[in-house]
N, C-alpha and C. Protein backbone atom coordinates (compact mmCIF):
# COMPACT_ATOMS: atom_id res chain seq x y z
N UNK A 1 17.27 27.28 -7.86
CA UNK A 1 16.68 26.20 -7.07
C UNK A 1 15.27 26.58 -6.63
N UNK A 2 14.40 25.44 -6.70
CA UNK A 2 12.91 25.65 -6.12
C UNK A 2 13.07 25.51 -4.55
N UNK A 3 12.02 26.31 -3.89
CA UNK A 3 12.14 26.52 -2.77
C UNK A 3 10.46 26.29 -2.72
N UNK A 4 10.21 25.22 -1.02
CA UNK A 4 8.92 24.94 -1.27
C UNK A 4 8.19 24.93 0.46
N UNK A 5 7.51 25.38 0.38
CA UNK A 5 7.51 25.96 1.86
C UNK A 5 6.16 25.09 2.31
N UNK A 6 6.77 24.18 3.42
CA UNK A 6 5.17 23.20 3.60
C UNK A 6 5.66 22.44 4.93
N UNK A 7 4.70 21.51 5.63
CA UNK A 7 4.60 21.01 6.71
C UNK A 7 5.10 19.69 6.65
N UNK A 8 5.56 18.95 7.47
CA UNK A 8 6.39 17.60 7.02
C UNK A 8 5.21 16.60 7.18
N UNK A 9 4.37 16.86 7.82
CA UNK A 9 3.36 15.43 8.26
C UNK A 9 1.82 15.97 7.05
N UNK A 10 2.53 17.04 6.30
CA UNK A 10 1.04 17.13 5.60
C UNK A 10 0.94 16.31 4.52
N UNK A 11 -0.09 16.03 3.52
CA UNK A 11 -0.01 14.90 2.67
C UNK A 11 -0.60 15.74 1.67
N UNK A 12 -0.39 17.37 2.07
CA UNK A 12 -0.69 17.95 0.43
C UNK A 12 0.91 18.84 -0.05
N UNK A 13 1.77 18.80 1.51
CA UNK A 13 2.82 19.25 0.89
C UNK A 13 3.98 18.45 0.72
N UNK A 14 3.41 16.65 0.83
CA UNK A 14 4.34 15.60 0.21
C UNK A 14 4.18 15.68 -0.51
N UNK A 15 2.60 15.97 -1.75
CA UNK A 15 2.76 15.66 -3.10
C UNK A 15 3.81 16.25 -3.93
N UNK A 16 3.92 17.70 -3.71
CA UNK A 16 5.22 18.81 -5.20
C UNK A 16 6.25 18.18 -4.50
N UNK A 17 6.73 17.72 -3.28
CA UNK A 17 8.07 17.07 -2.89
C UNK A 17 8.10 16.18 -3.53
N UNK A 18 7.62 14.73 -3.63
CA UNK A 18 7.13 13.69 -4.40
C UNK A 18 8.12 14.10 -5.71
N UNK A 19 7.43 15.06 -6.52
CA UNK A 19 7.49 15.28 -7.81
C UNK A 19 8.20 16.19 -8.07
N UNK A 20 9.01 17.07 -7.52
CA UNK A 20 10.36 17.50 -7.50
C UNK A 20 11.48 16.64 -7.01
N UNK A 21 11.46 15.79 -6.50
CA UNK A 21 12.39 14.72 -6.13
C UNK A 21 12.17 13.58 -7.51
N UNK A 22 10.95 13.53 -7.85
CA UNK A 22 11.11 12.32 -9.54
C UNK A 22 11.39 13.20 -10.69
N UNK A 23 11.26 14.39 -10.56
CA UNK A 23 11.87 14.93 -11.70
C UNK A 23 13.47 15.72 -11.43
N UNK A 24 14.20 15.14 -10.80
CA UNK A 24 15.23 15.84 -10.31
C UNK A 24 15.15 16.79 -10.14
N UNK A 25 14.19 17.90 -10.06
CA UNK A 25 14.56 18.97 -9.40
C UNK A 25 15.15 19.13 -8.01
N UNK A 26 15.95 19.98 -8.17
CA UNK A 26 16.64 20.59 -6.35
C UNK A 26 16.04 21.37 -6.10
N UNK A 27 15.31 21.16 -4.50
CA UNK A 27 14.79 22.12 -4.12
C UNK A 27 15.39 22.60 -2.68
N UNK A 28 14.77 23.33 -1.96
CA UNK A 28 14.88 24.43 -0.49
C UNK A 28 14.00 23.60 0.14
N UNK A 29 13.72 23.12 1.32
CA UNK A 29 12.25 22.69 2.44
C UNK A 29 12.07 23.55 3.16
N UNK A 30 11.63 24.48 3.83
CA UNK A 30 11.28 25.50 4.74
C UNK A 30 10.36 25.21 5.31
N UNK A 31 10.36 24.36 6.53
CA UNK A 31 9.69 24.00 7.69
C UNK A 31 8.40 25.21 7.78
N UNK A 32 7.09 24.87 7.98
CA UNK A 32 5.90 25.98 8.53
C UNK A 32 5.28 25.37 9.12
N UNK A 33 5.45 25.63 10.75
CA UNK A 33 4.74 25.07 11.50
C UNK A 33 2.68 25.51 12.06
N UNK A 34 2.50 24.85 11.43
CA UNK A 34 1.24 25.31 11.06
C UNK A 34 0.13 25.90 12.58
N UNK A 35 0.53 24.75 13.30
CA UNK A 35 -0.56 24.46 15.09
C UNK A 35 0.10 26.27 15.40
N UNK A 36 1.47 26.27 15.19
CA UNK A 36 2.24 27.90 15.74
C UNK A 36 1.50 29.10 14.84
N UNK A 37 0.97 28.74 13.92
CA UNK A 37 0.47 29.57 13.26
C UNK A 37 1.58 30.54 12.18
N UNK A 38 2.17 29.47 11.96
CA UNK A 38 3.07 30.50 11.10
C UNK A 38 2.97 30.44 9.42
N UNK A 39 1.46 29.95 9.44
CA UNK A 39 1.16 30.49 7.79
C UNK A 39 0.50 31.07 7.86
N UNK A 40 0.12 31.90 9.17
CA UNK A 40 -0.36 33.03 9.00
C UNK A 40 -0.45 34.50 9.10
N UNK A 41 1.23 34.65 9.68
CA UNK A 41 2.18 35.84 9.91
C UNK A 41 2.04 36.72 8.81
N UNK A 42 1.94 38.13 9.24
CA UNK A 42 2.02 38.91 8.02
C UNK A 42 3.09 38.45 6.62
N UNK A 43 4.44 38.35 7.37
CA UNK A 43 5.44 37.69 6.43
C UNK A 43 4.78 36.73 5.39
N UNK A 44 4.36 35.96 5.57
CA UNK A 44 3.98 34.37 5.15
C UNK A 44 2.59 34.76 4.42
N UNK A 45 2.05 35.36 4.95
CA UNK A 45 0.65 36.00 3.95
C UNK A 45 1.11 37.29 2.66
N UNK A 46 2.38 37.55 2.78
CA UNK A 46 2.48 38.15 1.95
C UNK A 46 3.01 37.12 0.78
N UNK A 47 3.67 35.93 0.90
CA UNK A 47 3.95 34.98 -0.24
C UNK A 47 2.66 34.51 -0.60
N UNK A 48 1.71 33.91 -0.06
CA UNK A 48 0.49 33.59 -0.24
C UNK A 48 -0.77 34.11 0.66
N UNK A 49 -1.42 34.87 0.02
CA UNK A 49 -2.37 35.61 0.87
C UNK A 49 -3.69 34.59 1.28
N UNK A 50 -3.80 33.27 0.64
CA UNK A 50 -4.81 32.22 1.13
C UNK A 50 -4.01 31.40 2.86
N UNK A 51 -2.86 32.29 2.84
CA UNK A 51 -2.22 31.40 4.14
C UNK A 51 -2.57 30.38 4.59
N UNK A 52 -2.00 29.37 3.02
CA UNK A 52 -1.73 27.99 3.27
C UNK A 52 -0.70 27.35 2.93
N UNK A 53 -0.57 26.34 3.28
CA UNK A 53 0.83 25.22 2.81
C UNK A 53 0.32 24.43 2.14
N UNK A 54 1.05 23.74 0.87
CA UNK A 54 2.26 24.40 0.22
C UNK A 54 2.36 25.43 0.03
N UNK A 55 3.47 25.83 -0.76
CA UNK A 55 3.52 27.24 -1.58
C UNK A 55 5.08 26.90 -1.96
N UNK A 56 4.93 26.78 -3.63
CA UNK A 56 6.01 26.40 -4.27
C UNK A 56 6.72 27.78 -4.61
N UNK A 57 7.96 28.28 -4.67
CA UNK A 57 8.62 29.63 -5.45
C UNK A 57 9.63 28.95 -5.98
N UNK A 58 9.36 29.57 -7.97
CA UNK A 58 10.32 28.93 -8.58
C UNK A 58 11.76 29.73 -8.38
N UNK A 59 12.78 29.52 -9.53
CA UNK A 59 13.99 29.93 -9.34
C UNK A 59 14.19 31.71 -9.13
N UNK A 60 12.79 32.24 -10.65
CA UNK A 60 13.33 33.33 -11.07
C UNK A 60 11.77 33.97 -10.26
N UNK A 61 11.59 33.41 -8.96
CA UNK A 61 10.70 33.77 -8.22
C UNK A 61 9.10 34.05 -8.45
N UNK A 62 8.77 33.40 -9.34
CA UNK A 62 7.25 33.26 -9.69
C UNK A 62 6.84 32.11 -8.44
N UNK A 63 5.20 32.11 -7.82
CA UNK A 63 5.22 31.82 -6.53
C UNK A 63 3.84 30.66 -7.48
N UNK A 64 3.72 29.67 -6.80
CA UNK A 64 2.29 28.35 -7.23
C UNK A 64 1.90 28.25 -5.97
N UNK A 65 0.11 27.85 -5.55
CA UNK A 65 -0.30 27.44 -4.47
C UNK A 65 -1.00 26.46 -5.15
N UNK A 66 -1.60 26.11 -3.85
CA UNK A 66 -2.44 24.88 -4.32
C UNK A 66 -1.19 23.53 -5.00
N UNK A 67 -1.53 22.40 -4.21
CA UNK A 67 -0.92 21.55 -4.03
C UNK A 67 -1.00 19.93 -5.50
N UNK A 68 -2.03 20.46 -5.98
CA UNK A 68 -2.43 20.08 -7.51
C UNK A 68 -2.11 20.75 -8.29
N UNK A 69 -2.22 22.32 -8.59
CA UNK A 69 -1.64 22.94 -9.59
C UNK A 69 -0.47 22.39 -9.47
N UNK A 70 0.20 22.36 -8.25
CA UNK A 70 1.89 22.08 -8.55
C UNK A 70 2.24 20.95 -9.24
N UNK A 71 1.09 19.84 -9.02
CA UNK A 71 1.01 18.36 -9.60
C UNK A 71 1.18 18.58 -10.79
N UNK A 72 0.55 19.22 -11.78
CA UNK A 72 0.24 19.38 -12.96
C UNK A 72 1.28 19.94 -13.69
N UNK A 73 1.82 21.28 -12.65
CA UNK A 73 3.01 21.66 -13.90
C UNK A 73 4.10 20.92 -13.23
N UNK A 74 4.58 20.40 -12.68
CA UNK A 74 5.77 19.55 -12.60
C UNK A 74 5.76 18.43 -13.07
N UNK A 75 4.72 17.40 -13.38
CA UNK A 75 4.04 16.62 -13.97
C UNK A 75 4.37 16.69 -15.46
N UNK A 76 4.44 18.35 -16.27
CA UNK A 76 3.99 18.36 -17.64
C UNK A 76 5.29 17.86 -18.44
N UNK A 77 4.78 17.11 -19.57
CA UNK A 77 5.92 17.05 -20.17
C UNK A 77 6.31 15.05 -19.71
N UNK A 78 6.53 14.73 -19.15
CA UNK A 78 5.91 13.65 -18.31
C UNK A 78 5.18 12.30 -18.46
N UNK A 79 5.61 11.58 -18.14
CA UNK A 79 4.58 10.02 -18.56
C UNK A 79 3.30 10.10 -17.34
N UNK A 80 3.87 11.14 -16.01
CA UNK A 80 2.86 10.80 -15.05
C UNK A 80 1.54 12.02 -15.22
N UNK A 81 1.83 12.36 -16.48
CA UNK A 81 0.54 12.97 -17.06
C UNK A 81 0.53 12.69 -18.79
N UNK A 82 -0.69 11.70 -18.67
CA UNK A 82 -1.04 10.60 -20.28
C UNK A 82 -1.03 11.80 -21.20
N UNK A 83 -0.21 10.90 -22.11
CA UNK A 83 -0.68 11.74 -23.67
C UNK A 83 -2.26 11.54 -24.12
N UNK A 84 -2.41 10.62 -24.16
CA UNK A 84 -3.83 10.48 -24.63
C UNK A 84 -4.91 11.65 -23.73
N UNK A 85 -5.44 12.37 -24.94
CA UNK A 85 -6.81 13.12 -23.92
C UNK A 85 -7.41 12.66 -23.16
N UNK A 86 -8.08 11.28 -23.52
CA UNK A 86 -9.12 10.74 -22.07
C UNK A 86 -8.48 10.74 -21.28
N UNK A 87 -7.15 9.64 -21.54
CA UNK A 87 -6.59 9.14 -20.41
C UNK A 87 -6.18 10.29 -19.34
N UNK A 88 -5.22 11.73 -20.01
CA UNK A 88 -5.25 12.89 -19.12
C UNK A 88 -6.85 13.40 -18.18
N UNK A 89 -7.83 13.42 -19.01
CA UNK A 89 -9.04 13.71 -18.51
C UNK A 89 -8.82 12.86 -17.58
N UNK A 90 -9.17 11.71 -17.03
CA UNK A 90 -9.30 11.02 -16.31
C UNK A 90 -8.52 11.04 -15.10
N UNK A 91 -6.98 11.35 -15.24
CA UNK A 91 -6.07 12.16 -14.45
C UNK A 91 -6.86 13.14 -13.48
N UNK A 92 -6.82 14.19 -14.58
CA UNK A 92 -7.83 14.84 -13.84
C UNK A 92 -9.13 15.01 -13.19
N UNK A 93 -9.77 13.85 -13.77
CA UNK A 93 -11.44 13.82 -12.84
C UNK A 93 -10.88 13.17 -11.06
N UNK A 94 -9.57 12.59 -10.99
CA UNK A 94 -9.58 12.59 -9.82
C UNK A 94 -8.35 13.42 -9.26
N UNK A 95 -8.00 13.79 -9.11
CA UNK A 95 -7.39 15.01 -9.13
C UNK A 95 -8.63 16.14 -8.50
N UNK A 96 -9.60 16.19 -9.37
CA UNK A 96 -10.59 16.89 -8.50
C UNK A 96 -11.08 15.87 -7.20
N UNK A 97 -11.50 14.61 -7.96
CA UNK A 97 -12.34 14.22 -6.56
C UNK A 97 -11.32 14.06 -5.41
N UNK A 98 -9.88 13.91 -5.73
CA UNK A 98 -9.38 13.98 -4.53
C UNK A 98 -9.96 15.57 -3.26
N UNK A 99 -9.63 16.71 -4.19
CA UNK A 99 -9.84 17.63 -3.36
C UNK A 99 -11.12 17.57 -3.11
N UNK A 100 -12.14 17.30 -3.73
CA UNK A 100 -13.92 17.39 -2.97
C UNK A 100 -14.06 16.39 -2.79
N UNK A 101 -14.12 15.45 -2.68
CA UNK A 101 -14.42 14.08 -1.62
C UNK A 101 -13.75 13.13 -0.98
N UNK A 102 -12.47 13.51 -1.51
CA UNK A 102 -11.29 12.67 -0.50
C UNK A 102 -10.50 14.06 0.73
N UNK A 103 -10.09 14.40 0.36
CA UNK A 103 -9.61 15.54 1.22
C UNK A 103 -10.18 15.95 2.68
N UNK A 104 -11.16 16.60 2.17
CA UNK A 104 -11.86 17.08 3.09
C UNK A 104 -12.55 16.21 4.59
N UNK A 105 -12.59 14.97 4.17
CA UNK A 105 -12.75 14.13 4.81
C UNK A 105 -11.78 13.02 5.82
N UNK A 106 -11.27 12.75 4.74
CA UNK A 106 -9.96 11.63 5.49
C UNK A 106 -8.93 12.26 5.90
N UNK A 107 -8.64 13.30 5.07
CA UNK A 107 -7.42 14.40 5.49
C UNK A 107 -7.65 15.11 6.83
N UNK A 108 -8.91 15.85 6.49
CA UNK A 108 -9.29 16.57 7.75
C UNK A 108 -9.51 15.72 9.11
N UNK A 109 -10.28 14.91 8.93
CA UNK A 109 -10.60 13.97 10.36
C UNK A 109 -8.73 13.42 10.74
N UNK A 110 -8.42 13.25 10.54
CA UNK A 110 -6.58 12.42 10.53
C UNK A 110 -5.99 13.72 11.43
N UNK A 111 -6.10 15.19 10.37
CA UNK A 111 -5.83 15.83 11.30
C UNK A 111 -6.21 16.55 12.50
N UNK A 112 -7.48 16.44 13.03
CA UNK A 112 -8.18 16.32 13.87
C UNK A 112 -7.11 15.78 15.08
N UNK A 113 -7.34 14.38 14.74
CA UNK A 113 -7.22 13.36 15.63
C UNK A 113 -5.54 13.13 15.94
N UNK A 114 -4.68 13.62 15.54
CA UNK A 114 -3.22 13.67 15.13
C UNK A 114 -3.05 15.29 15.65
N UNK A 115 -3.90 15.96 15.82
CA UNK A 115 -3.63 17.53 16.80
C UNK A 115 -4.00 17.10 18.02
N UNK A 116 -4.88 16.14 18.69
CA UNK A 116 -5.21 15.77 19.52
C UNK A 116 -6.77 16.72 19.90
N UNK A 117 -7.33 16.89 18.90
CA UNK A 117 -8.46 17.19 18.83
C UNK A 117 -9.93 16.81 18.52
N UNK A 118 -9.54 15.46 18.92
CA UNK A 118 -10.60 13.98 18.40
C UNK A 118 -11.46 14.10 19.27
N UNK A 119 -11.45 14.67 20.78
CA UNK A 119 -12.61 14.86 21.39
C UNK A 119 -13.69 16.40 21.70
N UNK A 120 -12.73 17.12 21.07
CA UNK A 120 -13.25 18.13 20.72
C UNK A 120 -14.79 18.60 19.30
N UNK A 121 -13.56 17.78 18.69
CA UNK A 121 -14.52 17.67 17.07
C UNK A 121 -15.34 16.60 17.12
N UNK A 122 -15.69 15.71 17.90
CA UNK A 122 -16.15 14.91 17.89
C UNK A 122 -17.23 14.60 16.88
N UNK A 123 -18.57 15.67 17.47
CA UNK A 123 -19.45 15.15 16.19
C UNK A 123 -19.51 15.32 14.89
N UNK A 124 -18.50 16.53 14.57
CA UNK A 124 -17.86 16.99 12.87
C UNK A 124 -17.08 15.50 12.67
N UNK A 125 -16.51 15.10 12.92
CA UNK A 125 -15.71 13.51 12.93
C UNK A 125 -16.62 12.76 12.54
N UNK A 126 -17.68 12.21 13.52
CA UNK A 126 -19.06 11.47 13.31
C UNK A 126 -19.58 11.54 11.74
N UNK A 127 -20.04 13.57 11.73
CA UNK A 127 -20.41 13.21 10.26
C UNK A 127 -19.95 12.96 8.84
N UNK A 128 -18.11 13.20 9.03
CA UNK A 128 -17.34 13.16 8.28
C UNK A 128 -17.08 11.61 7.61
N UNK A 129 -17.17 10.88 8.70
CA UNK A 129 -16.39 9.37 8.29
C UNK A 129 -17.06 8.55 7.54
N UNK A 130 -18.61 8.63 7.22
CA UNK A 130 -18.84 7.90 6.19
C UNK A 130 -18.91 8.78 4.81
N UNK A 131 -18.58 9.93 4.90
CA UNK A 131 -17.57 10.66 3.55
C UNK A 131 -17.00 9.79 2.92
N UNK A 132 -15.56 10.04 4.19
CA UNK A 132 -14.84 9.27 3.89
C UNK A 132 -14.31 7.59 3.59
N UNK A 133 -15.40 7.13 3.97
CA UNK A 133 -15.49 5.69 3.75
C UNK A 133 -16.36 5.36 2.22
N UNK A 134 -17.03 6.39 2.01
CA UNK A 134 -17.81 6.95 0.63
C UNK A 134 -16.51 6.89 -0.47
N UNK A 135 -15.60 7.78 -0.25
CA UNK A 135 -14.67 8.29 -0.96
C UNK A 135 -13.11 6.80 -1.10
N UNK A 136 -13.21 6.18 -0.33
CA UNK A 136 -12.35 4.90 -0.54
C UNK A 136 -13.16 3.73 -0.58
N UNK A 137 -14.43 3.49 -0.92
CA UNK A 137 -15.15 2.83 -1.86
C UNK A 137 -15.27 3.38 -3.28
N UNK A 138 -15.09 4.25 -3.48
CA UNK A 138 -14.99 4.84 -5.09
C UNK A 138 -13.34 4.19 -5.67
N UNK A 139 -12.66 4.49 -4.89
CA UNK A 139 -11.17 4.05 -5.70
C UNK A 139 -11.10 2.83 -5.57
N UNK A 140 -11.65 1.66 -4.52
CA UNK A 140 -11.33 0.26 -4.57
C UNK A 140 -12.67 0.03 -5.89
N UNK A 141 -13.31 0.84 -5.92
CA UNK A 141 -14.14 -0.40 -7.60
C UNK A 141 -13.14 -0.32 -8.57
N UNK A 142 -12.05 0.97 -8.62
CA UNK A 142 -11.24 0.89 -9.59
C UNK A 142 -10.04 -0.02 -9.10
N UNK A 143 -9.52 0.03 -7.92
CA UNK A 143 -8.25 -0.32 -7.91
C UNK A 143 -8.02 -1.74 -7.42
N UNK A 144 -9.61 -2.43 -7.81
CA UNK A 144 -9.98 -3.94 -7.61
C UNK A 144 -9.32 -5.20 -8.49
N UNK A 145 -9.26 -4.18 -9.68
CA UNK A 145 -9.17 -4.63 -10.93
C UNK A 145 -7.92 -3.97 -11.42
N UNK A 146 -7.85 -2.78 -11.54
CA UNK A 146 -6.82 -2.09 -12.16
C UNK A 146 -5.09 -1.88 -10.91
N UNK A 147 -4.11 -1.98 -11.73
CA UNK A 147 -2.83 -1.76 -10.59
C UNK A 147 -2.55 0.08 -10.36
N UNK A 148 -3.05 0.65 -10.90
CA UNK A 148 -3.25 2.46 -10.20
C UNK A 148 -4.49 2.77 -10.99
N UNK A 149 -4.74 4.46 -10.53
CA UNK A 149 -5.69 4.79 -11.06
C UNK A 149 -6.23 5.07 -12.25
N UNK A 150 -5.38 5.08 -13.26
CA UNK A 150 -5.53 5.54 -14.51
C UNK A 150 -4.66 4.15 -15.62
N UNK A 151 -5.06 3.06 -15.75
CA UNK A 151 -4.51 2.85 -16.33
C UNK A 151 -3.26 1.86 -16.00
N UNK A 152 -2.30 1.39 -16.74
CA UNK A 152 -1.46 0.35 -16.43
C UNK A 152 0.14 1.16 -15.09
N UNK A 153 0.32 2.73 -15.73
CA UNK A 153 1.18 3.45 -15.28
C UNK A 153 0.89 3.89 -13.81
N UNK A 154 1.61 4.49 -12.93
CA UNK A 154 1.29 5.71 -11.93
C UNK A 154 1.02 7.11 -13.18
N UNK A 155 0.38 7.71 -12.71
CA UNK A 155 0.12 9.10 -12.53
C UNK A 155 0.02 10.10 -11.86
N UNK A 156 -0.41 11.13 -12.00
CA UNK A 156 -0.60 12.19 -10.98
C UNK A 156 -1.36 11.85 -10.42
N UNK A 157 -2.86 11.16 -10.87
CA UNK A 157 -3.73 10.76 -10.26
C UNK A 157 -3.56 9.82 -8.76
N UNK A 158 -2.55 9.03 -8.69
CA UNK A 158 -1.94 8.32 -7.44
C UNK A 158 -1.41 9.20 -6.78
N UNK A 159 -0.01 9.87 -7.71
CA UNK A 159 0.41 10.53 -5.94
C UNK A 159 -0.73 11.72 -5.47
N UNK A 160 -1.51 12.32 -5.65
CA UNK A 160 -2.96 13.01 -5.09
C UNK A 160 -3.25 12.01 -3.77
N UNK A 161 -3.94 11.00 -4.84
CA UNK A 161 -5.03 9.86 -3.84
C UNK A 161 -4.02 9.18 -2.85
N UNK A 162 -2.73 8.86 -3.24
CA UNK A 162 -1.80 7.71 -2.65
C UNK A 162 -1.57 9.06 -0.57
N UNK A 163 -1.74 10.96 -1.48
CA UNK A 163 -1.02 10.96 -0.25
C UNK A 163 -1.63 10.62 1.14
N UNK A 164 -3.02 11.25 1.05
CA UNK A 164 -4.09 10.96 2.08
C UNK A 164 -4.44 9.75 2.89
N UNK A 165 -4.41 8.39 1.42
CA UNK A 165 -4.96 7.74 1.93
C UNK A 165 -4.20 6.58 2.38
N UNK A 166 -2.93 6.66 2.77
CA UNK A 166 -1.87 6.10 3.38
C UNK A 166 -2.06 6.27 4.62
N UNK A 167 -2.53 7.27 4.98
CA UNK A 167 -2.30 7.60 6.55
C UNK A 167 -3.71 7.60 7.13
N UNK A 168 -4.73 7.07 5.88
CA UNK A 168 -6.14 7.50 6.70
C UNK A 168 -6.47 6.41 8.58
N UNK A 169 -5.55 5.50 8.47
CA UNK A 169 -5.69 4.60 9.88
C UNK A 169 -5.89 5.88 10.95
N UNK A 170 -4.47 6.82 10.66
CA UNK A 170 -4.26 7.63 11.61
C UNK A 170 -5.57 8.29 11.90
N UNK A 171 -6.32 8.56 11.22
CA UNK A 171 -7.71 9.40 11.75
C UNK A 171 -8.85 8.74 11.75
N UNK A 172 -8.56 6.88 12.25
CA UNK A 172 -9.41 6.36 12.38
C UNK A 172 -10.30 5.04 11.07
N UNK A 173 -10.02 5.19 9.64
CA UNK A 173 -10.31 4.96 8.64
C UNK A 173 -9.53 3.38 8.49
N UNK A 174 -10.31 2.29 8.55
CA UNK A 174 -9.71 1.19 8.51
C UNK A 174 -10.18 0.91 7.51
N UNK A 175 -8.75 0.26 7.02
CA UNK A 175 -8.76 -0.10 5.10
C UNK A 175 -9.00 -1.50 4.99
N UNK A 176 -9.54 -2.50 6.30
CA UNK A 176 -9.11 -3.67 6.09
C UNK A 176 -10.29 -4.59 5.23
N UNK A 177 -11.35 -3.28 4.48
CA UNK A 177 -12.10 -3.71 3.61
C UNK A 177 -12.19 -3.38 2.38
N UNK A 178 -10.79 -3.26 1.78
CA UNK A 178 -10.30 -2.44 0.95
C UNK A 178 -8.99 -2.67 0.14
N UNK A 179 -9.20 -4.48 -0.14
CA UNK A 179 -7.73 -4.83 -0.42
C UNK A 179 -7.34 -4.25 -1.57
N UNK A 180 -7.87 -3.76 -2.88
CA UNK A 180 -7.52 -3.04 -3.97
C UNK A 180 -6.49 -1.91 -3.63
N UNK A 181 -6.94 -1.16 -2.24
CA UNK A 181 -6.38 -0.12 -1.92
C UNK A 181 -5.09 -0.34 -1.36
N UNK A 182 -5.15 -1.06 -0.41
CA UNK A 182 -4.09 -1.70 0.36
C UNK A 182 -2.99 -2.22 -1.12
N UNK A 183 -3.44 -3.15 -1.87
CA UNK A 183 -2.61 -3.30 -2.64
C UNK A 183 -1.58 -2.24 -3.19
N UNK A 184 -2.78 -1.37 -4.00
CA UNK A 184 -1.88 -0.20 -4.28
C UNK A 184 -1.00 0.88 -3.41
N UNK A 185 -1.74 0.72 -2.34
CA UNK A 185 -0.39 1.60 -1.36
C UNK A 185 0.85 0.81 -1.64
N UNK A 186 0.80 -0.58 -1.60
CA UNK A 186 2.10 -1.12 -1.42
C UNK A 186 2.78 -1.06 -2.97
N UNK A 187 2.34 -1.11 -4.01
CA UNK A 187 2.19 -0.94 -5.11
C UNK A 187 3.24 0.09 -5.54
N UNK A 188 2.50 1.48 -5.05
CA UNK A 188 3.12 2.86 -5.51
C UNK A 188 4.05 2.91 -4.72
N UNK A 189 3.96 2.64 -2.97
CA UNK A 189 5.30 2.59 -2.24
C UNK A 189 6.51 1.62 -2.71
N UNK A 190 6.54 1.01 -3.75
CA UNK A 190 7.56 0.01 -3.91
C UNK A 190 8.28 0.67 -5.02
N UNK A 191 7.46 1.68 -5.76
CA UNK A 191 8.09 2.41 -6.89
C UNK A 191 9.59 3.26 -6.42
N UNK A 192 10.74 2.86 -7.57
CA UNK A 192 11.97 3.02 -7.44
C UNK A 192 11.96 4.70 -6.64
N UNK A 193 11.11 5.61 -7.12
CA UNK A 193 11.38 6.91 -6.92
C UNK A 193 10.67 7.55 -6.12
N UNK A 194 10.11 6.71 -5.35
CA UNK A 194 9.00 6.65 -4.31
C UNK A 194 9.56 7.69 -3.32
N UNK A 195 8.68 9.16 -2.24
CA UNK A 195 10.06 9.56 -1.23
C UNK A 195 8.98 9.73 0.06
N UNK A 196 8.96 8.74 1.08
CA UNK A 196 8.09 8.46 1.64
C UNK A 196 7.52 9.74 2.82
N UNK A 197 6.91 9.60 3.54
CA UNK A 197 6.16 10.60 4.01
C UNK A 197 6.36 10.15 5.90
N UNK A 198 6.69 10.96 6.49
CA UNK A 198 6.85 12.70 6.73
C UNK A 198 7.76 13.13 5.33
N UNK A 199 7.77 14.23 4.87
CA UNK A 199 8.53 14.63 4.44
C UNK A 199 9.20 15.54 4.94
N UNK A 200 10.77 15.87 5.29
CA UNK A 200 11.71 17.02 6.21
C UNK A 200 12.64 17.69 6.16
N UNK A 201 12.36 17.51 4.42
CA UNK A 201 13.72 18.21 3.66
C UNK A 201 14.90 17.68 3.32
């Protein structure tokens, strides 16, 4: 059994849940409460020395970080990663932009403001949000027209983008200019194998 060690309100360690739950895998949840600091205990730095969450360990104990790699190999093999080269390329060009221009922004400010640290960070917030308002104008030119990101299917490319930007209200980010997006949240959330977020094991 996979064992996957991550935070329930995070939206990088819903994604390998996501996708161990659509590919039937059985897995372990091991609660890490992050504010307590417990990804960063000697213990916990010795599974991953970047002491972060996720951190996937397979059966015969080989260990994955990073919350996209995990996308990719649980993914392989897979309709939610295209046969076609472009179409995979394309997978992947957001796949990156999730982590450099969606992430960092909508993710981070959300959790800011959801630690109760919205008046603290204040002006890092300030310069963050038209990032992030940058970064969900890029997916509504696509998802204006198109029903996910790549194409007629889900992909990896959705559950990435789908996890963040579900919850971006929470850190302030109003979608209500953004019906492409809105659509597709409801879109991918309606999918049979959908496993919604908190995630808690």
């Amino acid at each position: 059994m996979h064992t996957l060690y991550g935070n329930s309100i995070s939206g990088n360690c819903w994604k390998p849940a996501m996708m161990l739950h659509v590919r039937g895998l059985p897995f372990r949840w091991i609660e890490v409460d992050i504010l307590k600091g417990e990804s960063r205990t000697p213990e916990y730095l010795k599974l991953n020395p970047n002491g972060r969450v996720p951190l996937l360990v397979f059966p015969d104990g080989r260990m994955l970080a990073e919350s996209n790699a995990m996308l990719l190999h649980l993914g392989e093999g897979s309709a939610w990663i295209p046969a076609d080269p472009f179409l995979r390329a394309k997978v992947y060009e957001w796949l990156f932009f999730e982590q450099y221009s969606h992430e960092p922004y909508i993710a981070t400010v959300r959790f800011w403001v959801e630690c109760g640290k919205a008046e603290e960070k204040k002006a890092e917030i300030r310069d963050r949000m038209p990032r992030g308002y940058a970064a969900l104008g890029v997916m509504e030119k696509t998802l204006a027209t198109a029903p996910f990101l790549v194409g007629e299917k889900p992909t990896l490319a959705d559950v990435a983008l789908y996890a963040y930007t579900h919850v971006a209200p929470e850190g302030g980010f109003s979608l209500d200019e953004y019906p492409g997006i809105r659509r597709w949240l409801a879109r991918f959330a309606a999918l049979p194998e959908f496993v919604p977020m908190p995630f808690r094991g």
